[in-house]
Protein backbone atom coordinates (compact mmCIF):
# COMPACT_ATOMS: atom_id res chain seq x y z
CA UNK A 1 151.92 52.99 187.22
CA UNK A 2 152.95 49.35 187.10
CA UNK A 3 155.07 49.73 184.39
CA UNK A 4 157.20 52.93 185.79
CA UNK A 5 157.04 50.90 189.39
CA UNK A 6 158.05 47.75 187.99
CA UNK A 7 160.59 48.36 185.09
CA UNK A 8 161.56 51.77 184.82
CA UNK A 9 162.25 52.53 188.49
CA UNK A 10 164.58 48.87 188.81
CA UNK A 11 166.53 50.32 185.79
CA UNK A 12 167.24 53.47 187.26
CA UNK A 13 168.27 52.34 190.53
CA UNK A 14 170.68 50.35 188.80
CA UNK A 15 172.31 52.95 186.59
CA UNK A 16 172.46 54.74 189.94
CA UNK A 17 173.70 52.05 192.53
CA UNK A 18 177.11 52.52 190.92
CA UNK A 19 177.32 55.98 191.22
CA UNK A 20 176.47 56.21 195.12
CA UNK A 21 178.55 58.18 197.35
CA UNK A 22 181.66 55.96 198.65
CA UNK A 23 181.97 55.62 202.24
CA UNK A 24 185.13 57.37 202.82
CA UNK A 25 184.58 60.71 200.57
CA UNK A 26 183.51 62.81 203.55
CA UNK A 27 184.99 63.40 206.96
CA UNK A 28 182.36 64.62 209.67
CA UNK A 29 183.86 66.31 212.32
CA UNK A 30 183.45 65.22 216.16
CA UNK A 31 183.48 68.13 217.36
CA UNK A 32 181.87 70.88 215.19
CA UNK A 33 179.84 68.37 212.55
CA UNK A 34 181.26 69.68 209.59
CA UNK A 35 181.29 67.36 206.19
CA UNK A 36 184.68 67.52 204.91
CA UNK A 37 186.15 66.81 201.68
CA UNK A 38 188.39 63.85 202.99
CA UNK A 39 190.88 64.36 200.47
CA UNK A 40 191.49 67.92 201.87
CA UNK A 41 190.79 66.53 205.78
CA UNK A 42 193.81 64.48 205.57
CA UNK A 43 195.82 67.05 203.24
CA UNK A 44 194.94 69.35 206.96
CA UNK A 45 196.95 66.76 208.25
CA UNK A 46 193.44 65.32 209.83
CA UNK A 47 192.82 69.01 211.56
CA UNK A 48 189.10 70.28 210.89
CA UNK A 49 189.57 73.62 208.96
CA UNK A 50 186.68 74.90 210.66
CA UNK A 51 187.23 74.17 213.95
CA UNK A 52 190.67 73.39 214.05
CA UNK A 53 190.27 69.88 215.85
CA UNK A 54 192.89 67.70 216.21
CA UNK A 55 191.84 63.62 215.23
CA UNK A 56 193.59 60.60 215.39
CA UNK A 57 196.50 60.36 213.01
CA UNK A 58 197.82 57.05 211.73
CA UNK A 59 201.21 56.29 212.17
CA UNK A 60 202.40 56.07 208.35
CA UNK A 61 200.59 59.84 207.67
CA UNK A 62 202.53 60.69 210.64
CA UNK A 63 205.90 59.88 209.67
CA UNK A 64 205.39 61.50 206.34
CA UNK A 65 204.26 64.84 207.63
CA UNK A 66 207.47 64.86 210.28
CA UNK A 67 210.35 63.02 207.99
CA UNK A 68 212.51 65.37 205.78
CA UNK A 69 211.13 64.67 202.22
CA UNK A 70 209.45 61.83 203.72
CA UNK A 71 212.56 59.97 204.04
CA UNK A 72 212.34 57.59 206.83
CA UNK A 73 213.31 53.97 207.02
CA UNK A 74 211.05 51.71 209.74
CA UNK A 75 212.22 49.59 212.07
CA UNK A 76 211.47 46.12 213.10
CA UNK A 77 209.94 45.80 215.60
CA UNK A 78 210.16 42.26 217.95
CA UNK A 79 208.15 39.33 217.92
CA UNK A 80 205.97 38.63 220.67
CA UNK A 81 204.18 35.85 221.59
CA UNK A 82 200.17 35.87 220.24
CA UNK A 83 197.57 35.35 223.05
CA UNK A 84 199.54 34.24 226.02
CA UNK A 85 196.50 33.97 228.78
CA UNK A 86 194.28 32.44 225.88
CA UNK A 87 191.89 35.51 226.65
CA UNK A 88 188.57 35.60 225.36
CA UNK A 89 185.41 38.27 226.06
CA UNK A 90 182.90 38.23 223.66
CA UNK A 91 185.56 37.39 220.74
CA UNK A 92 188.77 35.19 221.28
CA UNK A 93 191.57 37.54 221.11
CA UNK A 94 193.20 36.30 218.30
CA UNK A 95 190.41 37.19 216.39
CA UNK A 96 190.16 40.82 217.58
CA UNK A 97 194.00 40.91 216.87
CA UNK A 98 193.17 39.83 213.35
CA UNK A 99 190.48 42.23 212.94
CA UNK A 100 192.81 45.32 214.14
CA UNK A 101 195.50 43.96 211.67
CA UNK A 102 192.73 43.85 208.81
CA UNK A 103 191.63 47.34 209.27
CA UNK A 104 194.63 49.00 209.92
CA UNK A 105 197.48 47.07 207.88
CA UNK A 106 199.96 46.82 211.01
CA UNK A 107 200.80 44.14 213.33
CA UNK A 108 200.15 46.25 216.32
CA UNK A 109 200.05 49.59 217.86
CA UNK A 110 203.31 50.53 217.52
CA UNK A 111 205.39 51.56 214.65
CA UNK A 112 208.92 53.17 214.73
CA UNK A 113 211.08 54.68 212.25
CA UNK A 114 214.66 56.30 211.58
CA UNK A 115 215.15 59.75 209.88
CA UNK A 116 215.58 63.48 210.14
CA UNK A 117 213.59 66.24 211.21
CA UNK A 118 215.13 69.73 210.47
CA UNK A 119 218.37 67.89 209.88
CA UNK A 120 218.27 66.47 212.95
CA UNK A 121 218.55 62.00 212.33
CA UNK A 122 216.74 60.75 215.33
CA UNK A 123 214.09 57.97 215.97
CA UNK A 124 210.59 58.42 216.03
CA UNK A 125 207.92 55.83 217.39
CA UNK A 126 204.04 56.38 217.03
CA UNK A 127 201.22 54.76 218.86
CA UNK A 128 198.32 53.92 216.65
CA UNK A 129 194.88 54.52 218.19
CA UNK A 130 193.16 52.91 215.20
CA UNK A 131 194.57 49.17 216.76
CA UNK A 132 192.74 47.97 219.08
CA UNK A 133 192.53 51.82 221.04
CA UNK A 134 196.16 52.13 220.97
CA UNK A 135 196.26 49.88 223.81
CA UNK A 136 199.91 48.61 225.32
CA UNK A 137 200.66 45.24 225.34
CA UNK A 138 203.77 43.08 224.95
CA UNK A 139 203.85 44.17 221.24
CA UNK A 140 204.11 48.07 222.28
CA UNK A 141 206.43 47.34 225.06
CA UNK A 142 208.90 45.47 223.38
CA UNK A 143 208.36 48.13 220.51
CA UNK A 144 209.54 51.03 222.63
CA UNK A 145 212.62 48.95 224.31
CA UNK A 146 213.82 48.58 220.42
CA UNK A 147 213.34 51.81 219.23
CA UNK A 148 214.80 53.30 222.24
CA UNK A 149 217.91 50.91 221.52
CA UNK A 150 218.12 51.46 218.22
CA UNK A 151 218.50 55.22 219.52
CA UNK A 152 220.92 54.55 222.21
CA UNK A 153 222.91 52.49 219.59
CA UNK A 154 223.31 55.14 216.83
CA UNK A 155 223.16 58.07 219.47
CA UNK A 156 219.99 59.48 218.60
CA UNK A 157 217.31 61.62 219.88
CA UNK A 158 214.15 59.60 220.76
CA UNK A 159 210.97 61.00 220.17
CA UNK A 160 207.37 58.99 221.58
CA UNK A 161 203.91 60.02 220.19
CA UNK A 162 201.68 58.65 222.14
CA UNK A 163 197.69 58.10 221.44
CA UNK A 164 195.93 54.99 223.93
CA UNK A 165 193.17 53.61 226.16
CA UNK A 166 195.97 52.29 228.29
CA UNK A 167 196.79 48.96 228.92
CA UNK A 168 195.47 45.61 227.21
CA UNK A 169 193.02 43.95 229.03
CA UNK A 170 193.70 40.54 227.17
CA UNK A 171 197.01 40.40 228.37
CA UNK A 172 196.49 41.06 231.94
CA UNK A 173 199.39 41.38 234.22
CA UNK A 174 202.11 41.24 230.87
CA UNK A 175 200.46 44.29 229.75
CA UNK A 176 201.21 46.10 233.09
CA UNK A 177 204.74 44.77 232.85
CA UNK A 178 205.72 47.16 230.14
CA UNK A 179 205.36 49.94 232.19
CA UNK A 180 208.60 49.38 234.36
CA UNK A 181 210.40 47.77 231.54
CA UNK A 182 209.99 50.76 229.28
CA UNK A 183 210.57 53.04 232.03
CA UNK A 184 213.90 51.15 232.18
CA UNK A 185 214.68 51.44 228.34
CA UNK A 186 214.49 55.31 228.74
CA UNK A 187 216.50 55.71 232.08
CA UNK A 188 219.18 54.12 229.61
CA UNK A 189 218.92 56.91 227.07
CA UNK A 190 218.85 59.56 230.43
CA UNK A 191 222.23 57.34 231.36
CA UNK A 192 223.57 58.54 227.89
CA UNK A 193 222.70 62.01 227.43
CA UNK A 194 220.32 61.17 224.91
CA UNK A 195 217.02 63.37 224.83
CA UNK A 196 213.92 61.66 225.16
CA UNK A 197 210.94 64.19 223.99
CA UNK A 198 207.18 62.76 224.24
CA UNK A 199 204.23 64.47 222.24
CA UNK A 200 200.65 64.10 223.44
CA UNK A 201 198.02 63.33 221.40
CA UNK A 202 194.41 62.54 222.23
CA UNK A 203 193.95 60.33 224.10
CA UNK A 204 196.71 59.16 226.56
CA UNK A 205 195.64 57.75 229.46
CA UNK A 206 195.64 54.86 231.76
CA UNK A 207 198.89 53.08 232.54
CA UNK A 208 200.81 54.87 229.04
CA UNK A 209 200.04 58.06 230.97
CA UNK A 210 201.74 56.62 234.07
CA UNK A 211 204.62 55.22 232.46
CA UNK A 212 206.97 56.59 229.24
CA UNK A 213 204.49 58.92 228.34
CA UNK A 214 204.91 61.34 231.42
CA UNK A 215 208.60 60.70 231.37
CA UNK A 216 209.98 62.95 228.75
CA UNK A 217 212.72 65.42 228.71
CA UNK A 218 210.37 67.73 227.17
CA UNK A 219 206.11 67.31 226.99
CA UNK A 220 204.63 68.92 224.05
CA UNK A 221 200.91 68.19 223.55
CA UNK A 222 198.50 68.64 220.55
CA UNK A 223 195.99 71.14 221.12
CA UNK A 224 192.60 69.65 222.76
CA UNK A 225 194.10 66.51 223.56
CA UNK A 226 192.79 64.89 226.63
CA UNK A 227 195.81 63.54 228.99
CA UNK A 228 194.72 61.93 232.20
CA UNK A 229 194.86 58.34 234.28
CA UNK A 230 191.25 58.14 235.12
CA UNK A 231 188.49 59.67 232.58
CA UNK A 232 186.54 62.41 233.56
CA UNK A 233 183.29 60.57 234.33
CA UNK A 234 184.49 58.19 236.65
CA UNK A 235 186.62 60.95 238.38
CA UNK A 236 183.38 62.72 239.11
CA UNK A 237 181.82 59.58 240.07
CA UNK A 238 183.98 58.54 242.83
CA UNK A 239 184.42 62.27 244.00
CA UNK A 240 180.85 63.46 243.37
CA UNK A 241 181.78 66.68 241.81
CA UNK A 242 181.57 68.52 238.82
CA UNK A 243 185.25 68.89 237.12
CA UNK A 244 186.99 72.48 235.96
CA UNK A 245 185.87 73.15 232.53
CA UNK A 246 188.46 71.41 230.27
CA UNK A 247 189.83 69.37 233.24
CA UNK A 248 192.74 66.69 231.47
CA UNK A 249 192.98 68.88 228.06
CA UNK A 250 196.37 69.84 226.86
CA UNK A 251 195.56 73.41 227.79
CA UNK A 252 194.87 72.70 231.51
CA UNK A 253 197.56 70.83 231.96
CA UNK A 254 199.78 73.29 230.77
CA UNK A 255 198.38 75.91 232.21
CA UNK A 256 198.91 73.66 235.32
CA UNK A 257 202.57 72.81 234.42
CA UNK A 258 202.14 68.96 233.47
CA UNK A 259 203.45 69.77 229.91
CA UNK A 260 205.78 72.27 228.60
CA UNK A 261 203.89 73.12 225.19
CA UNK A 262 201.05 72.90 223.80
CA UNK A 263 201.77 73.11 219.95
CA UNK A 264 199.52 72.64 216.29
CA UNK A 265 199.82 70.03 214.44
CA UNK A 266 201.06 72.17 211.46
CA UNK A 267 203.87 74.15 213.56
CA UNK A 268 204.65 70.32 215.00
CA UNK A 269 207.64 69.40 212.48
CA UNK A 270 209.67 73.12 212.50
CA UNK A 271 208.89 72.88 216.73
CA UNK A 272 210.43 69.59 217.16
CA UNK A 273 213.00 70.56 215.02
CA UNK A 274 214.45 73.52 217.00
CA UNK A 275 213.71 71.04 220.04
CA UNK A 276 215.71 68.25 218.21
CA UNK A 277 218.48 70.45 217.37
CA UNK A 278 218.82 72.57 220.56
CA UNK A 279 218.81 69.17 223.00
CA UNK A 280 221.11 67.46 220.75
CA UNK A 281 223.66 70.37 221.37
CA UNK A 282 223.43 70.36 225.14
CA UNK A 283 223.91 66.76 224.89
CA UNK A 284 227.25 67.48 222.58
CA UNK A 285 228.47 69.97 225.37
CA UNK A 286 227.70 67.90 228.11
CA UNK A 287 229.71 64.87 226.86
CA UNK A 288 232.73 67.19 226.13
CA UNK A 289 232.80 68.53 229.36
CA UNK A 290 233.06 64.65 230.89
């Protein structure tokens, strides 16, 4: 028995070491627990097949599956400066930013980009919940004020996805900033005619939720997504009551008329499309008639 403990079994754990299961071959769904292939997850355009669930899209997957032959050129977005309260919890903040930026190849939680949609050119700007929970600081702030320039500039459509915690804790008060200057970056496009349309996806909450998010011409939201200021929980805490079954899901709210669709993620691109095209022609009509 010493020899098969000793030699044989070492060998064969070798051979087999390289052959184990990578970490990212399966997807397990939140909701139903299904193992999926995660080749054909994000192929679903990350919807469960069996459940149809909507996760958390990054922004680059999200551009391709919305961009006419996934033609799309991104924009830069601005500078800001890194760690202005020198903030630090359990980890310095720099070092969380770098962290975020490791995992998820982008500088922050916004990314923007330029193309069409149907035919329609118009900008697009996506909120990535992989950084650092999608939260908004400077970097998203200053993000949305350029894309929704660029689109004032050029006389686009402007279209927000948004996905976040809410604000940034490590940048305090500049965090909660951004939500009057980007409400002021879109009362610019409203000056000009120019529709601003804002899909929901889970989650948006906190201050994004009562800011540019709730501000759009026209609300679509994924299906499931939750949509609220508070969370559940602590709204049940403070008013010591149990909450309407799916209380802050898409469906509620637009049952409730806080959003005027509720759409899949598959129909998304052809919806936003006769959206896009549709808006853009009121806004042609409307300037003629000035």
């Amino acid at each position: 028995m010493s020899w098969l403990t000793n030699y044989v079994k070492p060998k064969l754990q070798k051979v087999l070491k390289s052959k184990d299961t990578p970490d990212n071959l399966w997807h397990k769904c939140k909701s139903c627990g299904q193992m999926i292939f995660h080749k054909e997850f994000v192929a679903n355009l990350y919807v469960c097949a069996h459940c149809e669930t909507h996760d958390r899209m990054p922004p680059a997957e999200r551009f391709s599956s919305l961009f006419d032959n996934d033609n799309y050129d991104l924009l830069d977005m601005p500078k800001v400066k890194q760690d202005p309260l020198k903030f630090r919890d359990s980890k310095k903040y720099p070092d969380r930013l770098k962290i975020a930026r490791n995992t998820t190849g982008d500088e922050d939680a916004i990314k923007a980009a330029v193309g069409k949609i149907g035919g329609q050119e118009c900008v697009v700007a996506v909120q990535n919940f992989f950084f650092m929970g999608g939260s908004m600081g400077m970097a998203v702030g200053e993000g949305i004020i350029a894309a929704a320039r660029h689109a004032h500039k050029m006389n686009l459509p402007f279209v927000m996805f948004t996905a976040s915690g809410g604000a940034r804790m490590q940048e305090g008060i500049l965090s909660l900033m951004q939500m009057p200057r980007t409400t002021v970056a879109l009362q610019m496009l409203r000056d000009a005619g120019l529709p601003y349309i804002v899909v929901l996806t889970d989650p948006t909450s906190g201050g994004v939720s009562a800011s540019y998010a709730m501000l759009g011409d026209i609300q679509i939201a994924e299906p499931g997504a939750m949509i609220a200021f508070s969370g559940p929980r602590v709204i049940e805490q403070t008013i010591r009551e149990k909450l309407p079954e799916g209380f802050q899901r898409s469906e509620y709210l637009y049952d409730h008329g806080m959003v005027d669709m509720v759409t899949h993620r598959h129909d998304l691109k052809d919806r936003l499309a006769s959206v896009l095209s549709l808006s853009m022609a009121g806004a042609y009509r409307r300037k003629a008639a000035v």
